[in-house]
Protein backbone atom coordinates (compact mmCIF):
# COMPACT_ATOMS: atom_id res chain seq x y z
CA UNK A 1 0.81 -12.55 -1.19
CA UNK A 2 1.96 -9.02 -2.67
CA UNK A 3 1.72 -9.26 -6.65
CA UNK A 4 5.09 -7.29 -7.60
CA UNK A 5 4.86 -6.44 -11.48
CA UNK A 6 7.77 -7.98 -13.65
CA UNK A 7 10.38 -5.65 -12.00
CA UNK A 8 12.09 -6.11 -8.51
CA UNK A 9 12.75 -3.49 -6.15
CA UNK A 10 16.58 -2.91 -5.52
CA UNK A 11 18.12 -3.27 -2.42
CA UNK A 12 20.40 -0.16 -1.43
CA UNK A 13 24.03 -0.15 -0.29
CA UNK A 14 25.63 2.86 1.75
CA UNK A 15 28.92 2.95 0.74
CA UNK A 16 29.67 6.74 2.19
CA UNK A 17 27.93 8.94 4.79
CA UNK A 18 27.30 12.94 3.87
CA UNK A 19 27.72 15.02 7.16
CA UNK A 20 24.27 16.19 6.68
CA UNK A 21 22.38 14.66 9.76
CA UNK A 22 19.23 13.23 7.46
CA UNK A 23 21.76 11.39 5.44
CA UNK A 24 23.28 10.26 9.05
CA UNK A 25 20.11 8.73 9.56
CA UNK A 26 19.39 7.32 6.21
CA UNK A 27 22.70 5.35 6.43
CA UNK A 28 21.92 4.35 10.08
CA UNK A 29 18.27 3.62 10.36
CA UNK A 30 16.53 4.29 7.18
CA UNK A 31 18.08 2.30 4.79
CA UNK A 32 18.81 -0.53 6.70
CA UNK A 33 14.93 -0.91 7.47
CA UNK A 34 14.38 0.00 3.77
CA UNK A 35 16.38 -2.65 2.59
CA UNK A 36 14.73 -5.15 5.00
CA UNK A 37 11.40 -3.99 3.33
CA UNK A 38 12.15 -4.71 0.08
CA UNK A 39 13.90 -8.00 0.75
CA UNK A 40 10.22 -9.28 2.43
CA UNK A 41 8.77 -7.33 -0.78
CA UNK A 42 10.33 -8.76 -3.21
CA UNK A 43 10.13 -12.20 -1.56
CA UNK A 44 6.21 -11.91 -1.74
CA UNK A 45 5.89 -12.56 2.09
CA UNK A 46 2.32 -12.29 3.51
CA UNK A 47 0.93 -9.01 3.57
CA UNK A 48 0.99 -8.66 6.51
CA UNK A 49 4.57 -8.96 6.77
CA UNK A 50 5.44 -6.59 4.14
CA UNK A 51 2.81 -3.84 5.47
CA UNK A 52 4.77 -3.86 8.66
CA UNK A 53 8.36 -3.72 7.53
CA UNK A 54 7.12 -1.29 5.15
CA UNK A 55 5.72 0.83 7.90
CA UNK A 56 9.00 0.73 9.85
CA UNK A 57 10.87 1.92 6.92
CA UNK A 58 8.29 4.88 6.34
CA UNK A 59 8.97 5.99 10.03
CA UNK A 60 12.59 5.90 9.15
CA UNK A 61 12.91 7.75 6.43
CA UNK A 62 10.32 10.44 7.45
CA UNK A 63 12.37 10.94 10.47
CA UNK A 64 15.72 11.17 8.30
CA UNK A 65 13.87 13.51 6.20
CA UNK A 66 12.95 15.79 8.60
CA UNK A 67 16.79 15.44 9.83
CA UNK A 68 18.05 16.71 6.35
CA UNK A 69 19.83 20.40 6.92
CA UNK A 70 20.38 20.69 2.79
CA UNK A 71 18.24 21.38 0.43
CA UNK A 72 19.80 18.62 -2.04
CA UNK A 73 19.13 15.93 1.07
CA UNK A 74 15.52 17.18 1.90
CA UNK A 75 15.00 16.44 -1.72
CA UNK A 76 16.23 13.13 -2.06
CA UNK A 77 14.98 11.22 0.94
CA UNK A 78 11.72 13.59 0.63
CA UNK A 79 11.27 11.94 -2.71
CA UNK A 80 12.27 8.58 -1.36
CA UNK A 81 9.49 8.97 1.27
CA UNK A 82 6.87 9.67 -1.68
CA UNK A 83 7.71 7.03 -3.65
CA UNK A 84 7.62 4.14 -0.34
CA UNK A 85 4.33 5.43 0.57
CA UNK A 86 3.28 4.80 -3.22
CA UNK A 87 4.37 1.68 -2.77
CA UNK A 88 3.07 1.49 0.93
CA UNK A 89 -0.68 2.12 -0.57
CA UNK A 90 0.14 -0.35 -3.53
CA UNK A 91 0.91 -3.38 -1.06
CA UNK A 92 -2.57 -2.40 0.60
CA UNK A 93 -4.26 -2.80 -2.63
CA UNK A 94 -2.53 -5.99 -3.05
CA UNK A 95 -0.55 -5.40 -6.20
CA UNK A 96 2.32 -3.28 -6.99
CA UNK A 97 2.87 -1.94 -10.51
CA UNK A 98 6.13 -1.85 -12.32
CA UNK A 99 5.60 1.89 -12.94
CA UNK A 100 5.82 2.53 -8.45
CA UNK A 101 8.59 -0.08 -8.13
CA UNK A 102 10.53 2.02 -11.44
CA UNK A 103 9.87 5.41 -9.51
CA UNK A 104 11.00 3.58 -5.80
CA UNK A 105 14.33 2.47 -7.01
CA UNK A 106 14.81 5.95 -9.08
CA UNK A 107 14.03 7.72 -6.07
CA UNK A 108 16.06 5.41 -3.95
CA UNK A 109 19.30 5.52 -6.41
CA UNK A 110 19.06 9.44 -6.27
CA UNK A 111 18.87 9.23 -2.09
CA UNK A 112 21.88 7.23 -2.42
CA UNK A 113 23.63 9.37 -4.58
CA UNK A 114 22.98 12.81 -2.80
CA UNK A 115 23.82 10.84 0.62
CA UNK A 116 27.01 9.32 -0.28
């Protein structure tokens, strides 16, 4: 079991699609296995569980990253991709602080926003 510090990790919704192709594949791909992440995340599933979904979402969004054409979409999902790793590492420990899941869904909210 994944100890998730007092906060929970929000679950995105893609309302809009930018043209930009890495925001194509954030919408398609990305946030979709993002969002099942999070849900076994902040279920506290086995580790096991959560490493892998996490894993699939890390794939996702480094390949939408490396999609992005502008600079403003690099940045976003680039910072997205930090953050998920953080928490990637965190979920290996065995705990995740409140301070990586604050700085996941700030990253994530800022994704959203730049890809809507």
């Amino acid at each position: 079991m994944i100890a998730v510090v007092a906060v929970l990790v929000v679950t995105r919704q893609q309302h809009g699609a930018s043209s930009d192709p890495g925001c194509q594949a954030y919408a398609s791909t990305a946030l979709p296995a993002y969002n099942k992440a999070i849900g076994v995340l902040n279920t506290q599933a086995a580790q096991a569980t959560v490493s892998g979904e996490l894993s699939t979402a890390v794939t996702d969004l480094t390949s939408a990253t490396r999609q992005a054409h502008s600079g403003s979409a690099k940045s976003a999902l680039g910072t997205m991709l930090t953050q998920l790793k953080a928490v990637q590492t965190y979920v290996a420990g065995g705990s995740v602080p409140a301070s990586a899941v604050k700085a996941l869904n700030s990253a994530s909210s800022a994704a959203d926003t730049v890809c809507s």
